[in-house]
C-alpha atoms as a PDB file:
ATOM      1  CA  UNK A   1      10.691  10.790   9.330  1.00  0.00           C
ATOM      2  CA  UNK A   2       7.135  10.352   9.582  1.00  0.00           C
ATOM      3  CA  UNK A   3       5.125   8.492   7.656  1.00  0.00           C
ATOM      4  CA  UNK A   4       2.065  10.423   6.269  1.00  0.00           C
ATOM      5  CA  UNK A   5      -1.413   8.751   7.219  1.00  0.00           C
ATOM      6  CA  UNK A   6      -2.653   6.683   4.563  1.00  0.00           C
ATOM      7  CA  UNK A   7      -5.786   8.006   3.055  1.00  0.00           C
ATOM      8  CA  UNK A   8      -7.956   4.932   3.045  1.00  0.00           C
ATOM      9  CA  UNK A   9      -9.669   6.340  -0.123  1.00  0.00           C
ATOM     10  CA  UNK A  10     -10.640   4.438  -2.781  1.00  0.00           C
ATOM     11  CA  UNK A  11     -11.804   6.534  -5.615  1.00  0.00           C
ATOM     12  CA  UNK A  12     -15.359   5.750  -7.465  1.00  0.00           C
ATOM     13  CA  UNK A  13     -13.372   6.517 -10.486  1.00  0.00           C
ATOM     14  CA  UNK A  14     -11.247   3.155  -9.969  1.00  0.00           C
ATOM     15  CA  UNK A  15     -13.361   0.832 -12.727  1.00  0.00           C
ATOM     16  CA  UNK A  16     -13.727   4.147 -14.974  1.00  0.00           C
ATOM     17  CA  UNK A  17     -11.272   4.387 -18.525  1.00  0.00           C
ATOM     18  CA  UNK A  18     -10.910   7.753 -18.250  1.00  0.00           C
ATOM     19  CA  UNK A  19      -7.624   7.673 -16.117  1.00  0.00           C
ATOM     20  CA  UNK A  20      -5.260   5.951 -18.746  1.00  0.00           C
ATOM     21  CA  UNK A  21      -2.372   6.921 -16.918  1.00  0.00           C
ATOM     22  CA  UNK A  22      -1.338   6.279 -13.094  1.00  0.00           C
ATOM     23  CA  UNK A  23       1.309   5.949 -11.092  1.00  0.00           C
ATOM     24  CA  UNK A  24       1.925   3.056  -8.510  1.00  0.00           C
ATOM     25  CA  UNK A  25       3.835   3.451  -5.395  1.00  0.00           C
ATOM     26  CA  UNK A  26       4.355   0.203  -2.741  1.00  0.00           C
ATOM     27  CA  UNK A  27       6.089   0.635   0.736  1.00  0.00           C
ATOM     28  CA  UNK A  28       7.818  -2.730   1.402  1.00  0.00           C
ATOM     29  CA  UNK A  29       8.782  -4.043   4.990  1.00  0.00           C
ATOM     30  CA  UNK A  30      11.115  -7.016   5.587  1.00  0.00           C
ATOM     31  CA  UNK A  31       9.840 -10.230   7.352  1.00  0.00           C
ATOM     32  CA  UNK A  32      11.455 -13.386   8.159  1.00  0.00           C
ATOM     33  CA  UNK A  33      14.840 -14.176   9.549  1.00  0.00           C
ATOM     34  CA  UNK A  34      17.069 -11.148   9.188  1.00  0.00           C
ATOM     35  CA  UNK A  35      13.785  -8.889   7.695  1.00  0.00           C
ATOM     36  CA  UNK A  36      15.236 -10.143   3.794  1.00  0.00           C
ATOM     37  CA  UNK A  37      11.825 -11.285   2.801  1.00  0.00           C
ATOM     38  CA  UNK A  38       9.760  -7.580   1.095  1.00  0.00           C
ATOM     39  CA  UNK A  39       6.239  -8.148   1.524  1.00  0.00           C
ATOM     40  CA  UNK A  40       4.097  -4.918   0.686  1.00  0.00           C
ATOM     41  CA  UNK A  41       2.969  -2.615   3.914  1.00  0.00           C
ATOM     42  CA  UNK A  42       1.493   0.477   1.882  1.00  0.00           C
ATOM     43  CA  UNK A  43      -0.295   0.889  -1.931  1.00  0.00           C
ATOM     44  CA  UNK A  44      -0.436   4.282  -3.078  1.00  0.00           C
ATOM     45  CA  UNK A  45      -1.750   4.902  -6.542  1.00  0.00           C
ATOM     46  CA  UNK A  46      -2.569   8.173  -7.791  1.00  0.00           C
ATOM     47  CA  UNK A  47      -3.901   9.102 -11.508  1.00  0.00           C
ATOM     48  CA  UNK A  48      -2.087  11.703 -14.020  1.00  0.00           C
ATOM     49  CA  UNK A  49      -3.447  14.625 -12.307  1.00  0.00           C
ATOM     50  CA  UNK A  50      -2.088  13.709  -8.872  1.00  0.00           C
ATOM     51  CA  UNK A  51      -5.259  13.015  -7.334  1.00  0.00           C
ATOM     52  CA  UNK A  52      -5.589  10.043  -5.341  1.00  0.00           C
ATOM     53  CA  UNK A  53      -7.211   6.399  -6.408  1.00  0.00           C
ATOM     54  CA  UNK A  54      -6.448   4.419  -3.573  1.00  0.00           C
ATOM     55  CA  UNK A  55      -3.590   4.962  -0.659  1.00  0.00           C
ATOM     56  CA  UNK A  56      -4.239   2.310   2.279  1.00  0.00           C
ATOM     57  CA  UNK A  57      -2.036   0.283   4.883  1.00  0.00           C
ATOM     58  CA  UNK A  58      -1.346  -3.681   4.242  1.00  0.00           C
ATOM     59  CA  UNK A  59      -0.353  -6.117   7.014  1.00  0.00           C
ATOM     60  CA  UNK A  60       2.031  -8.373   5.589  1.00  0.00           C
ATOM     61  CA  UNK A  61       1.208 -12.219   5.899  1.00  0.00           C
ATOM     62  CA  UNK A  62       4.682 -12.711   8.007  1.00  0.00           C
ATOM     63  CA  UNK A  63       5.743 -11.269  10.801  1.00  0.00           C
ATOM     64  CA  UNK A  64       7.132  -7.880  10.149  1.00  0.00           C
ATOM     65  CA  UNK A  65      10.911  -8.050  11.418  1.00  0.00           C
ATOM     66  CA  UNK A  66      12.451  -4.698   9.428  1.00  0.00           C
ATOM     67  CA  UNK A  67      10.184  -2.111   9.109  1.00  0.00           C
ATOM     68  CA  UNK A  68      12.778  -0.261   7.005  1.00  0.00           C
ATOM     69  CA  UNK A  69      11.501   3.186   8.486  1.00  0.00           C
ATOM     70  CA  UNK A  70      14.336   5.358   7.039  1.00  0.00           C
ATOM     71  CA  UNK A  71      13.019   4.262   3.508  1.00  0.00           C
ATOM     72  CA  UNK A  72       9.719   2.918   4.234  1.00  0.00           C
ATOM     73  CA  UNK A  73       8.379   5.960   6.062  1.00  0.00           C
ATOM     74  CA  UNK A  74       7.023   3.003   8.050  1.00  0.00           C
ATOM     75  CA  UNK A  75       6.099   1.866  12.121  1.00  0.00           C
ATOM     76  CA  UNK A  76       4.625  -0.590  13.890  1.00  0.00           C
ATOM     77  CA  UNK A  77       1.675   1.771  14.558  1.00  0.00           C
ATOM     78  CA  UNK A  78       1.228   2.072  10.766  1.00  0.00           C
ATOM     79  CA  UNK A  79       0.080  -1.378  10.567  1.00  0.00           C
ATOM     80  CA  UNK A  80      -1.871  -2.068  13.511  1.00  0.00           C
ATOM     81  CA  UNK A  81      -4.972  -1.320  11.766  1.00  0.00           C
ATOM     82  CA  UNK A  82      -4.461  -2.616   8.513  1.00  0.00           C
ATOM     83  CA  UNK A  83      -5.780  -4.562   5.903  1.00  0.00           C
ATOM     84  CA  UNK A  84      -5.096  -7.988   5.691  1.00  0.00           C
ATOM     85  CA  UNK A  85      -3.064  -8.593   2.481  1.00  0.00           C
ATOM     86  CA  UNK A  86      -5.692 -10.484   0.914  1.00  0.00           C
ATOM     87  CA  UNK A  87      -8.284  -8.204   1.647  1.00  0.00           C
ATOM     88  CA  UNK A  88      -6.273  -5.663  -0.257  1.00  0.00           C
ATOM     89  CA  UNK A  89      -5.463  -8.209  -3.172  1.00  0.00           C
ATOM     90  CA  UNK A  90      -9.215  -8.219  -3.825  1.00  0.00           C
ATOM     91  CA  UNK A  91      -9.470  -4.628  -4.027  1.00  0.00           C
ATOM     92  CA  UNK A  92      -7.739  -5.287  -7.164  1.00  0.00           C
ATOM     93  CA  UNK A  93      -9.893  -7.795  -8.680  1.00  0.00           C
ATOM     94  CA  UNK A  94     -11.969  -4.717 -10.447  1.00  0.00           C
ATOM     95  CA  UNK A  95      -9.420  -3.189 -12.437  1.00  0.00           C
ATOM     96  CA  UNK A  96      -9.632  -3.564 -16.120  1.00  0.00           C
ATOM     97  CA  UNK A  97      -6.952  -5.338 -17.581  1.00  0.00           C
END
């Protein structure tokens, strides 16, 4: 199965209160010894109307040793030319609380 290209949107709407209601998805891969560690590979959040507020690829900090494709929709290629996870954490930052 094929993973569907991450948008790399961000919406302008992110820091707005009119979108009370979203829903969070987060594609986990498996790094260290045995690929037992989850660190997040892909944040997908969309608001109540289904259109999409941010959808972009995260390189884990480890070494990704289970890409955990069947469930993850996720490859090597996926990642090569993604975000740092830090990067992505900042991204964040914005959101009201």
């Amino acid at each position: 199965m094929a993973s569907p290209p991450a948008s790399g949107r961000s919406s302008p709407c992110l820091g707005s209160r009119s979108t009370a209601v979203v829903a969070l998805d987060c594609e986990m891969v498996g790094t260290g010894p045995g690929g037992h560690c989850s660190e997040l590979a892909r944040c997908s959040i969309l608001d109540y109307h289904g259109n999409v507020l941010y959808d972009k690829y995260v390189r884990p900090s480890q070494r990704v040793t289970d890409y955990r494709t069947p469930w993850s929709g996720i490859s090597k290629h996926h990642l090569r030319d993604a975000m740092p996870f830090s990067q992505a954490q900042q991204e964040f930052l914005p959101f009201p609380s």
